[in-house]
Protein backbone atom coordinates (compact mmCIF):
# COMPACT_ATOMS: atom_id res chain seq x y z
CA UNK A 1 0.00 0.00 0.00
CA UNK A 2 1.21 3.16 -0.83
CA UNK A 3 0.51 6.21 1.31
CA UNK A 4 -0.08 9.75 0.06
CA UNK A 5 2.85 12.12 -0.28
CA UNK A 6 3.03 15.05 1.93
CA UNK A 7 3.10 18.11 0.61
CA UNK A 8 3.51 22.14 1.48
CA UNK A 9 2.20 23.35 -0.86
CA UNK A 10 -1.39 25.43 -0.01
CA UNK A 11 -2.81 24.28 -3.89
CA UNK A 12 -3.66 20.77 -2.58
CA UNK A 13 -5.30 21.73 0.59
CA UNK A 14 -8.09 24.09 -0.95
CA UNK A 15 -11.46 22.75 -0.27
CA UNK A 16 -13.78 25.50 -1.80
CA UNK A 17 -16.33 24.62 -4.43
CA UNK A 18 -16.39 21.08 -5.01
CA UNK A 19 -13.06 20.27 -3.21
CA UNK A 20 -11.09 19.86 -6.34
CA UNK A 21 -8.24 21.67 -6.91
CA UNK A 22 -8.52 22.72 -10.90
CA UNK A 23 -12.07 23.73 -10.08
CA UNK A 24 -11.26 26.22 -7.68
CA UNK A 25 -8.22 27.22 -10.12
CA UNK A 26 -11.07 27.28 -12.94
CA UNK A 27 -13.41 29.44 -10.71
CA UNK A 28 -9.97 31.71 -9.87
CA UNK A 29 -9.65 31.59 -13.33
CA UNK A 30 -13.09 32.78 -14.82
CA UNK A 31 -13.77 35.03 -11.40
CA UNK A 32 -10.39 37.34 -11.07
CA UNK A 33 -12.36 40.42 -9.53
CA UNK A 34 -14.14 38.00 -6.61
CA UNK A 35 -9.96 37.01 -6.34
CA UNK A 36 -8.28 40.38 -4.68
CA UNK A 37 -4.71 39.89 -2.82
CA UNK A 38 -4.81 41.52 1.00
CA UNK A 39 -4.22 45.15 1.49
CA UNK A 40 -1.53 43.65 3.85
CA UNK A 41 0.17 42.18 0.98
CA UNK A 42 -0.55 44.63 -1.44
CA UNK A 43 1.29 47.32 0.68
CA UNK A 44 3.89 45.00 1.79
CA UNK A 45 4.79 44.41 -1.72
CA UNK A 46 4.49 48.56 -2.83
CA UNK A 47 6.61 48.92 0.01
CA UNK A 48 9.05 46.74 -1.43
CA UNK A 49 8.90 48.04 -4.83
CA UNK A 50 9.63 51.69 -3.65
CA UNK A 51 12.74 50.14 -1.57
CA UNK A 52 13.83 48.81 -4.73
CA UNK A 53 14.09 51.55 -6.79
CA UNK A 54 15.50 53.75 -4.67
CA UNK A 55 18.45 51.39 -4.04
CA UNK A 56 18.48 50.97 -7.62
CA UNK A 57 18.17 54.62 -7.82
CA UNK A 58 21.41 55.22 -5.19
CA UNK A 59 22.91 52.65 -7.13
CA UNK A 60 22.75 54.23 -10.51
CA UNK A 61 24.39 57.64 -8.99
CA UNK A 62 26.79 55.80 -7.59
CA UNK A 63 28.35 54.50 -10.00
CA UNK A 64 31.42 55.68 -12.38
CA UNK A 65 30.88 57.33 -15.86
CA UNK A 66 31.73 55.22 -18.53
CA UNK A 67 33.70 57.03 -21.21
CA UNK A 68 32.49 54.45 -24.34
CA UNK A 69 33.58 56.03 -27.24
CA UNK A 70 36.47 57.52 -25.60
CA UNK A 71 37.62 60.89 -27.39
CA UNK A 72 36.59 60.43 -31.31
CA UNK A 73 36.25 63.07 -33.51
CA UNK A 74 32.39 62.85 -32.74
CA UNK A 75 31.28 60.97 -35.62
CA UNK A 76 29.80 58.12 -34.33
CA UNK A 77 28.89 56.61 -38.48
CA UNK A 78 32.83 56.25 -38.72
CA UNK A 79 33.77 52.79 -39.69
CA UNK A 80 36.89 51.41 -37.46
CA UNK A 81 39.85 50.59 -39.11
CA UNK A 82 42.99 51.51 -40.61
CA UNK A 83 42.43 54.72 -42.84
């Protein structure tokens, strides 16, 4: 006999609508404004997004100029090469 595998994930354990799993994905699924994430989570995750970007931000000022083309005569159409 084998016996069921245990599992963490929260997918398996839903028991709304008819217990089954793809129906309650199926009723997600054709129902997305009844489906709303907590404001919790929702702010948690702005939060987090605004902490991003301003470390990206910081980063980005930060960080040394890059001189790419170094000091042509400004014509960036110039072919390299021996002239």
């Amino acid at each position: 006999m084998t016996r069921k595998k245990k599992t963490r994930s929260l997918a398996d354990k839903v028991t709304i609508r008819t217990g089954k799993r793809k129906d309650y994905r199926r009723w997600r699924h054709d129902n997305p404004d009844e489906v709303v994430s907590s404001r919790r989570f929702t702010e948690k995750k702005r939060q987090q997004r605004k902490l991003q970007a301003a470390r990206k931000l910081a980063r980005q000022q930060q960080a040394t100029k890059l001189d790419l083309h170094g000091n042509d005569s400004g014509d960036g159409n110039a072919p390299k090469g021996d002239s």
